[in-house]
Protein backbone atom coordinates (compact mmCIF):
# COMPACT_ATOMS: atom_id res chain seq x y z
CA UNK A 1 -42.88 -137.54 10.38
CA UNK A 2 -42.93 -141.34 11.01
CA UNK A 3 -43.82 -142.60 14.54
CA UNK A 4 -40.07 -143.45 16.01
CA UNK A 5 -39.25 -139.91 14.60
CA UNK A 6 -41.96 -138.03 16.47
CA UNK A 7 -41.21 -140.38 19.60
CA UNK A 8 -37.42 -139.83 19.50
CA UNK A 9 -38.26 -136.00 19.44
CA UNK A 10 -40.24 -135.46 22.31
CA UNK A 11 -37.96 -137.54 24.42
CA UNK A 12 -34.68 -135.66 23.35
CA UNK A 13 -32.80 -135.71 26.39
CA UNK A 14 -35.48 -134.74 29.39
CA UNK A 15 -33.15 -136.50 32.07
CA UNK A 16 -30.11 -135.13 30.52
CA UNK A 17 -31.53 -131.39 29.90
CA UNK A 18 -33.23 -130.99 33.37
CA UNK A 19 -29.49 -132.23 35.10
CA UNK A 20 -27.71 -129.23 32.88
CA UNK A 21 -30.81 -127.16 34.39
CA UNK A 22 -30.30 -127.94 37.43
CA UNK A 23 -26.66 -127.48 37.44
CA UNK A 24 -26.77 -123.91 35.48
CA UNK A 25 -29.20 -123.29 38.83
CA UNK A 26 -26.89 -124.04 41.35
CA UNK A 27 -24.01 -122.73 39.30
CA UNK A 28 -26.02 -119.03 38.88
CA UNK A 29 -27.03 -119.10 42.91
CA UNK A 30 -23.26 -119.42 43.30
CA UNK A 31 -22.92 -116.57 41.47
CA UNK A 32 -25.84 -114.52 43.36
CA UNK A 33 -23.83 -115.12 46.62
CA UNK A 34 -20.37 -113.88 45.08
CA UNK A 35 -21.99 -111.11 43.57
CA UNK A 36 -23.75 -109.86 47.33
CA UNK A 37 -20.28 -110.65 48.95
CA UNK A 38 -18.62 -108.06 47.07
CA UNK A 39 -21.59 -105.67 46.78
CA UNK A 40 -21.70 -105.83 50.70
CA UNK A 41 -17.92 -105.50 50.90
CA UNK A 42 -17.61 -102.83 48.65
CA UNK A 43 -20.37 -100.40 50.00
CA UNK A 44 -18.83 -100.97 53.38
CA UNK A 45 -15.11 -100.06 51.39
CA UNK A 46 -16.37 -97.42 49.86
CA UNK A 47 -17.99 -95.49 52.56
CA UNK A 48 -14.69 -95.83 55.10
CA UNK A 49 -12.58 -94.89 52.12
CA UNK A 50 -14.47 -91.59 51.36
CA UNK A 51 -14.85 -90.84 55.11
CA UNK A 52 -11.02 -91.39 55.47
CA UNK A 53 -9.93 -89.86 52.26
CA UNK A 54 -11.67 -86.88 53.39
CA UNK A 55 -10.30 -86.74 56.88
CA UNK A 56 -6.69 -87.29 55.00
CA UNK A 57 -7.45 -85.42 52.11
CA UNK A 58 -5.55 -88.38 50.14
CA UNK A 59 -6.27 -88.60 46.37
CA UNK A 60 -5.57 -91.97 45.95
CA UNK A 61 -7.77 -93.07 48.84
CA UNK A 62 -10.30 -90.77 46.96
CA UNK A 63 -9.86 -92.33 43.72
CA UNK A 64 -10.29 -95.99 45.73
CA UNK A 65 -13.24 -94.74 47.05
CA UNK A 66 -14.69 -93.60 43.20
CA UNK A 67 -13.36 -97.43 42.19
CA UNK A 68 -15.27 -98.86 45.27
CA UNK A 69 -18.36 -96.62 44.10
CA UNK A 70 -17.83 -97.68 40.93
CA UNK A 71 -17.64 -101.63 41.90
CA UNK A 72 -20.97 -101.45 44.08
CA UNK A 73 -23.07 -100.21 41.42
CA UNK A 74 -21.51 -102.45 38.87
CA UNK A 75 -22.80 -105.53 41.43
CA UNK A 76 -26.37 -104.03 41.04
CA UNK A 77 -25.98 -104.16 37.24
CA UNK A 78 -24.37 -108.24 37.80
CA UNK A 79 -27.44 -109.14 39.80
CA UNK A 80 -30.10 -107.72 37.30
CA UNK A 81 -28.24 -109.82 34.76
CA UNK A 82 -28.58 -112.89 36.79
CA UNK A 83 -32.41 -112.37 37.01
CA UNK A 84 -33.14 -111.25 33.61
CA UNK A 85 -31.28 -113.59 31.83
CA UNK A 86 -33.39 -116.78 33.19
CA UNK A 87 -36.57 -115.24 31.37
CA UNK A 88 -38.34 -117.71 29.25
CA UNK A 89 -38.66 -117.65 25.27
CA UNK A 90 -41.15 -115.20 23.78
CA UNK A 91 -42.35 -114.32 20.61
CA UNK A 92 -39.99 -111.54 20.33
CA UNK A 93 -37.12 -113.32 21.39
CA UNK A 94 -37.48 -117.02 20.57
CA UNK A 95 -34.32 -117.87 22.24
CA UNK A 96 -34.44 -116.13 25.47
CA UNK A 97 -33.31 -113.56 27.03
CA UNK A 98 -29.72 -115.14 28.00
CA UNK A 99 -27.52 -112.38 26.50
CA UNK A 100 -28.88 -109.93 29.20
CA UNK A 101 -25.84 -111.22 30.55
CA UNK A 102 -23.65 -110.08 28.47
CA UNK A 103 -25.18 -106.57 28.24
CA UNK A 104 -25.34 -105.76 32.11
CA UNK A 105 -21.71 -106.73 31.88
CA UNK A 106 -21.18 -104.40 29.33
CA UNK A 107 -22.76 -101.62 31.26
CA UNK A 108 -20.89 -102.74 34.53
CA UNK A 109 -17.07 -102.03 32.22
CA UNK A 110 -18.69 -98.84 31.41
CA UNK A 111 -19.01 -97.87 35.03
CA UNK A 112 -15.74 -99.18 35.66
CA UNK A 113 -14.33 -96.82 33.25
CA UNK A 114 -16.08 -93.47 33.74
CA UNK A 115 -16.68 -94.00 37.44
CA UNK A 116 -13.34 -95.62 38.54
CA UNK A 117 -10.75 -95.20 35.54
CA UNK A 118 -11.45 -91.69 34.87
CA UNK A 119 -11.91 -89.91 38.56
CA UNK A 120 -9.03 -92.16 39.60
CA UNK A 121 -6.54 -90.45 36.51
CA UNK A 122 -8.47 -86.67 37.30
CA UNK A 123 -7.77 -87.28 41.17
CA UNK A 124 -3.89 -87.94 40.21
CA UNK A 125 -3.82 -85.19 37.82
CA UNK A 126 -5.30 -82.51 40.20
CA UNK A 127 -3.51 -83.55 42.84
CA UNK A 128 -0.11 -82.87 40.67
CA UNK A 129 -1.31 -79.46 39.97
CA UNK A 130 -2.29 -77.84 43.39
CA UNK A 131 -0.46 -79.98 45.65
CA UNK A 132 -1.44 -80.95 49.42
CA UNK A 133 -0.15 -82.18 52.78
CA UNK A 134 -1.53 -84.13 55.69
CA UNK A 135 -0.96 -84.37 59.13
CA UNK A 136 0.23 -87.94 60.65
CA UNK A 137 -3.16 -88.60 61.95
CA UNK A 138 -4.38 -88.70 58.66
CA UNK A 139 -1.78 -90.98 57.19
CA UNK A 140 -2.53 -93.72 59.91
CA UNK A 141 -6.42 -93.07 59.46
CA UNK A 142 -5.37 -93.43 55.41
CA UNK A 143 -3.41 -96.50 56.07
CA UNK A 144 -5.54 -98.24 58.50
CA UNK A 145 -8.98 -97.62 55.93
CA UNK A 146 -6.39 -99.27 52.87
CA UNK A 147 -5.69 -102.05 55.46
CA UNK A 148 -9.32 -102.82 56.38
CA UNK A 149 -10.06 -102.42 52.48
CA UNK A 150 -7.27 -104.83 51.75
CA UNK A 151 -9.01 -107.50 54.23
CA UNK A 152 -12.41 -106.98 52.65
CA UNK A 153 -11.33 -106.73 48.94
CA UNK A 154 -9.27 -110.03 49.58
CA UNK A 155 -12.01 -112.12 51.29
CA UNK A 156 -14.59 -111.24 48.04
CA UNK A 157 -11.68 -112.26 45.98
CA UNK A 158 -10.95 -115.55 47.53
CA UNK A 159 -14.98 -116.21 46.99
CA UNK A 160 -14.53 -115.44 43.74
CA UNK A 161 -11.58 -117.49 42.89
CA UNK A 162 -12.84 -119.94 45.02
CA UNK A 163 -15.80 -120.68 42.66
CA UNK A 164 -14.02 -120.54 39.49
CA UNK A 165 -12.03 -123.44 40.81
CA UNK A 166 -14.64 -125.08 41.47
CA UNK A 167 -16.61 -124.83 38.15
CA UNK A 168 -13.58 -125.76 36.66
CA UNK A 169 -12.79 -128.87 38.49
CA UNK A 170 -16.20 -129.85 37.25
CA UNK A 171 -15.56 -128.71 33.65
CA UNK A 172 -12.31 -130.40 33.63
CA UNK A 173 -10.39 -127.57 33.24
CA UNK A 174 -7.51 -125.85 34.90
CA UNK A 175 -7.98 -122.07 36.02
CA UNK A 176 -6.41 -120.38 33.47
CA UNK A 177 -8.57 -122.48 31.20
CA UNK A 178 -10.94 -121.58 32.89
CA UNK A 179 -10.92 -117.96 33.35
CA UNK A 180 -9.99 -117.64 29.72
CA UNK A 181 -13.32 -119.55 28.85
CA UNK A 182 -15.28 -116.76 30.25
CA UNK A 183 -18.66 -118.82 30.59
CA UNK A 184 -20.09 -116.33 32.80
CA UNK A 185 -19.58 -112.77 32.45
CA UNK A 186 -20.89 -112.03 35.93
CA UNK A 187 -18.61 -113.95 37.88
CA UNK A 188 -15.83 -112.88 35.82
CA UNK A 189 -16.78 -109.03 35.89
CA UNK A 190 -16.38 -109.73 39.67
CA UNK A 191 -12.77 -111.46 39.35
CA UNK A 192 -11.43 -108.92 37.54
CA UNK A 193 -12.65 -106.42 39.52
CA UNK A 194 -12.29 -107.64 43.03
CA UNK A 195 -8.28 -108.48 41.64
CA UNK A 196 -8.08 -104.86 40.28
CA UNK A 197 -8.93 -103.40 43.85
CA UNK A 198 -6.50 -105.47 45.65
CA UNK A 199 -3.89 -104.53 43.83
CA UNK A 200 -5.32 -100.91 43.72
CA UNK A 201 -5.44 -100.77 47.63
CA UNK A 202 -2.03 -102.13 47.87
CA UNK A 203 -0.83 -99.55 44.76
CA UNK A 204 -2.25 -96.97 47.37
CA UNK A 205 -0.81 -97.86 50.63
CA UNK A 206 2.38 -97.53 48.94
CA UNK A 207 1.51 -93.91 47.40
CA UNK A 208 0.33 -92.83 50.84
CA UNK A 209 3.46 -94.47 52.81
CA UNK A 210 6.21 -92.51 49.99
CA UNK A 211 3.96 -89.40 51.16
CA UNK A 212 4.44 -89.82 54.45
CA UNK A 213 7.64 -90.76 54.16
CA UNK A 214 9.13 -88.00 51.69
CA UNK A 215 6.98 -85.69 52.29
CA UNK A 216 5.95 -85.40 48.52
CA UNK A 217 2.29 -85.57 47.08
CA UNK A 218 3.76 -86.86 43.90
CA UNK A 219 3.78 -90.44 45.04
CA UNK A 220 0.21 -90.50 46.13
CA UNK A 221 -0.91 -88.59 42.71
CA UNK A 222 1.13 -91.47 40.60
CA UNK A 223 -0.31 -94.16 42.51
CA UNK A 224 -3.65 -92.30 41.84
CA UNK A 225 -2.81 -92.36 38.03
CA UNK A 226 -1.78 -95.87 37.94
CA UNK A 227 -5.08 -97.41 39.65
CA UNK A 228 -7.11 -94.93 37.11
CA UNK A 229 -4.92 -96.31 34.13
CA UNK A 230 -5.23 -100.38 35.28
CA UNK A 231 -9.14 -99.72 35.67
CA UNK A 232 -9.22 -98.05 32.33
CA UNK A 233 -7.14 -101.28 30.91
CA UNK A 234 -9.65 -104.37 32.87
CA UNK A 235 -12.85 -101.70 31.65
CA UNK A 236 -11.29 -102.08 28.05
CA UNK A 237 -10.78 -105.59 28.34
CA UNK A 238 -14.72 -106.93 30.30
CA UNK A 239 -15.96 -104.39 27.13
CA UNK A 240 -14.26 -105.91 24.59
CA UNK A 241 -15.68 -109.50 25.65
CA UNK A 242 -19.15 -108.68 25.77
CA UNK A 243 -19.13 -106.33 22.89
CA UNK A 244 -18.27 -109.69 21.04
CA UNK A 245 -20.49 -111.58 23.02
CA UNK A 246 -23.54 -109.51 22.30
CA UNK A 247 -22.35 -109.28 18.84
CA UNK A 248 -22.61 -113.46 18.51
CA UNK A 249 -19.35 -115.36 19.58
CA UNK A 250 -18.97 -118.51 18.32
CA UNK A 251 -19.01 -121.35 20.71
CA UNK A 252 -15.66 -122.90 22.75
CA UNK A 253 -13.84 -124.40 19.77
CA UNK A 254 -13.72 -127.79 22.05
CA UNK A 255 -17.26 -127.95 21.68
CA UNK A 256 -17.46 -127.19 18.60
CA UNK A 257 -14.32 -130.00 17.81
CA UNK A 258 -16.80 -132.29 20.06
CA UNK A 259 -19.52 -132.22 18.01
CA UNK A 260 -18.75 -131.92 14.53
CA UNK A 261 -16.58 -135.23 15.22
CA UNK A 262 -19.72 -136.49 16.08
CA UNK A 263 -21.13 -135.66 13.26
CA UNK A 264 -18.89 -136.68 10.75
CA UNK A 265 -18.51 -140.04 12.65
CA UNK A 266 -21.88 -141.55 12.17
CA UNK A 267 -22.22 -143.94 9.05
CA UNK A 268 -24.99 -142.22 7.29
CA UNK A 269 -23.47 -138.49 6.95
CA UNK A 270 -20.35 -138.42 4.43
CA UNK A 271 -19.56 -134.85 5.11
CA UNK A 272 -20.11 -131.54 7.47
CA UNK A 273 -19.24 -128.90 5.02
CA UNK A 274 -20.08 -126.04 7.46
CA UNK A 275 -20.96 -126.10 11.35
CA UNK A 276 -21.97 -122.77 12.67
CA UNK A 277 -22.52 -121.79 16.24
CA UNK A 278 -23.03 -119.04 18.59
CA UNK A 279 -23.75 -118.26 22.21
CA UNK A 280 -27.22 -117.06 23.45
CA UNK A 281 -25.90 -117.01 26.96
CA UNK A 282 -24.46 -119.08 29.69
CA UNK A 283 -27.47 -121.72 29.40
CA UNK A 284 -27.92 -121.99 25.48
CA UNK A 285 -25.91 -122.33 22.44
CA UNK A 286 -27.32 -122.16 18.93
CA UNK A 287 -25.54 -124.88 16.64
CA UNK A 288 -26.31 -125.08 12.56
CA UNK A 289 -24.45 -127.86 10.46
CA UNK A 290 -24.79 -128.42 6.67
CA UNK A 291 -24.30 -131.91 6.45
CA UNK A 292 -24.40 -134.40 3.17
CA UNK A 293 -25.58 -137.32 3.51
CA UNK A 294 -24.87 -140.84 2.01
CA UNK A 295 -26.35 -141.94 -0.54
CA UNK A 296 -29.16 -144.16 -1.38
CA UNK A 297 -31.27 -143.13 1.93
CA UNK A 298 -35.12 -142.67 1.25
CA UNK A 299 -37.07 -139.38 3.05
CA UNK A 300 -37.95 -141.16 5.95
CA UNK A 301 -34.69 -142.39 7.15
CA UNK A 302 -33.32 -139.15 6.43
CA UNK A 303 -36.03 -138.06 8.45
CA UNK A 304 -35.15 -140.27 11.40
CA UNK A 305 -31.33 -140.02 10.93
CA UNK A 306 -31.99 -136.41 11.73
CA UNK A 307 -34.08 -136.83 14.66
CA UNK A 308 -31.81 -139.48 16.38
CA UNK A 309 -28.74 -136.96 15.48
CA UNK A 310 -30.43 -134.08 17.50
CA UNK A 311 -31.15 -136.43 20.17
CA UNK A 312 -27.94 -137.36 21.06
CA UNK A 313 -26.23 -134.12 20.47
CA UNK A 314 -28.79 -132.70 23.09
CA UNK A 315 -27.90 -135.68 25.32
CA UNK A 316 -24.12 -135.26 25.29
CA UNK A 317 -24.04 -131.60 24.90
CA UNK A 318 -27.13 -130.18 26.74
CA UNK A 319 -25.59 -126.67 26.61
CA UNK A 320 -26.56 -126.79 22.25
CA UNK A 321 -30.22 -126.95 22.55
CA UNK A 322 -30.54 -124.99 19.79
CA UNK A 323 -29.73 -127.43 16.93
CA UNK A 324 -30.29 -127.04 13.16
CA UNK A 325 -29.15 -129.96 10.59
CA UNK A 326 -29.63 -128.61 6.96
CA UNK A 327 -29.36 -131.53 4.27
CA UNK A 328 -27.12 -130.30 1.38
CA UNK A 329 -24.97 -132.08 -1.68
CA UNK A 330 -21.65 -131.18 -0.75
CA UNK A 331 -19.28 -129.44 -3.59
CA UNK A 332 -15.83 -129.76 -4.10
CA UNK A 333 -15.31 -126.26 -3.24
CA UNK A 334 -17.94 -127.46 0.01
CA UNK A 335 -15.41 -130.42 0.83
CA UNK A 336 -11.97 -128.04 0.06
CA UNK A 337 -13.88 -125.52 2.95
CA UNK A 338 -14.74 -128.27 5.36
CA UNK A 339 -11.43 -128.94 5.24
CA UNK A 340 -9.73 -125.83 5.59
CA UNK A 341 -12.71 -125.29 8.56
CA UNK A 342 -11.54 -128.35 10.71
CA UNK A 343 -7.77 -127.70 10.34
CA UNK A 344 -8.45 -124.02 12.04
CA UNK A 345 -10.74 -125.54 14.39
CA UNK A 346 -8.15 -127.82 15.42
CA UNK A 347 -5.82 -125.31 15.94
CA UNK A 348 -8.13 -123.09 17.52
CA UNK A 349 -8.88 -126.29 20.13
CA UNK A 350 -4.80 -126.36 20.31
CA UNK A 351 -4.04 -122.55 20.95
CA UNK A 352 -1.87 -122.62 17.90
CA UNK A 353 -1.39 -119.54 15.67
CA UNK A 354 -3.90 -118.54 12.38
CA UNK A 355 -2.95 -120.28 8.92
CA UNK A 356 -0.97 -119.15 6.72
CA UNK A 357 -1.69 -116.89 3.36
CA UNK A 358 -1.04 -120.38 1.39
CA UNK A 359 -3.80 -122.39 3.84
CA UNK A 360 -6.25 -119.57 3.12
CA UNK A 361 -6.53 -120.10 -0.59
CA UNK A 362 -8.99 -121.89 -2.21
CA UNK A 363 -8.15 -125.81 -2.08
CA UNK A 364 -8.53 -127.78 -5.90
């Protein structure tokens, strides 16, 4: 490795890498205080909702206090992500330890399902069968626990919603962007489930005021059923994401748009016939392009043309640390892909629809 190479190297970045750092720090202490703001709200939920639904003898303020339950441990599980995740490198896992993340998250939808979905739809169910009644003291005790709930379940929301504006602001993104993006599967675990318990609490008040008002369990056993079946749904949905986070999901097609233009704008590389990424967590993305180069370079320049390549990806995109440039010959069947590759990428960065049948085929 000649001597501008091997200086280039161990200067990739620093100033650039330790500002990311620092701003992945702040952005995960953020996070740590959103995450005890609805841990502390829910325990406090969940305790008045069991003493209350007991006093009532309400299923659906039962079945809110399984979901609050449910939301409290999941917290625990968001907070051991947060720690774990920030482990350094080892030898058995050279890139750290940042899809912890995405497994705690994974085990939090899992308690959302069996501990809030499923009680919630068994509460309903059972309470359809047998049948009960309750005294007017219970439906004010009812109402007035859903009311307090309400307040508490709201105020963790606004926190939550509170710093995804924020973070996108900074991004440059609006909130549906955003929340889309899914950068960090903590905060978002506690979105969707601070959003799913407002709704849920106000899904119950209504239950328990048709009960009071008609007389008739059935309303309070349906709005049971519904909260079980809209936790079931948002447990499907946080699984799904980091099932195909864990899996390896590629990186935010804007990113990826960003950098292979990059790429295929500097003089000395005539084609990216493949770039290949994929998330190790919210603090590291692995990136691997096959590039061909022009031309009539010797090994050395090669040698520093990749160097000063890494360097300023790392600069302008601190979040791909992990960067691999493979020197290949590109083929025409290599060019016909690259092609087909940034046309779905573009559409990808675009929101448009998949190609076609015809687009899919083999180009020349």
């Amino acid at each position: 490795m000649s001597r501008d190479a091997e200086a280039a190297l161990h200067s990739t970045g620093r100033s650039e890498q330790e500002g990311a750092k620092d701003q992945k720090d702040q952005e995960d202490a953020e996070t740590a205080v959103t995450v005890l703001v609805a841990l502390g709200a829910n325990l406090v939920i969940a305790l008045a909702k069991l003493l209350g639904g007991l006093f009532a003898a309400s299923p659906a303020l039962l079945s809110e206090a399984a979901h609050s339950v449910a939301d409290s441990l999941n917290e625990i599980f968001l907070l051991a992500s947060l720690k774990r995740s920030k482990r350094a490198p080892d030898s058995k896992h050279p890139f750290g330890y940042g899809k912890e993340r995405y497994f705690w998250s994974l085990l939090a939808a899992v308690g959302i399902f069996v501990m809030g979905g499923c009680f919630s739809v068994f509460q309903g169910i059972e309470a359809l069968r047998s049948g009960s009644s309750e005294t007017r003291t219970g439906y004010v005790v009812g109402l007035i626990v859903l009311a307090v709930a309400l307040v508490a379940e709201g105020s963790s929301l606004v926190r939550a919603v509170l710093q995804v504006r924020s973070q996108a602001r900074q991004d440059g993104r609006s909130m549906r962007e955003a929340i889309r993006a899914a950068d960090d599967p903590a905060l978002r675990t506690v979105l969707a489930e601070d959003s799913t318990a407002c709704f849920g609490v106000v899904v119950a008040m209504v239950g328990m005021g048709l009960h009071m008002i008609t007389g008739q369990v059935q309303w309070e056993a349906w709005a049971s059923v519904i909260i079980g079946a809209l936790l079931v749904f948002v447990a499907y949905q946080l699984a799904k994401q980091s099932r195909g986070q864990i899996i390896g999901e590629a990186a935010d097609p804007a990113l990826r748009q960003a950098i292979r233009e990059f790429l295929e704008a500097q003089p000395e590389i005539d084609t990216v016939t493949t770039l290949l990424s994929m998330r190790l967590g919210t603090r590291s993305t692995l990136v691997a392009a096959r590039v061909d180069l022009v031309p009539g370079l010797d090994s050395e320049e090669v040698e520093e043309v990749l160097v000063r390549l890494k360097k300023a990806v790392r600069e302008n995109w601190p979040i791909a640390d992990q960067l691999f440039l493979d020197v290949t010959e590109a083929s025409p069947r290599d060019r016909a892909r690259a092609r087909r590759e940034r046309r779905q990428l573009d559409r990808a960065v675009n929101g448009e629809p998949e190609q076609d049948e015809a687009e899919r085929r083999p180009e020349g």
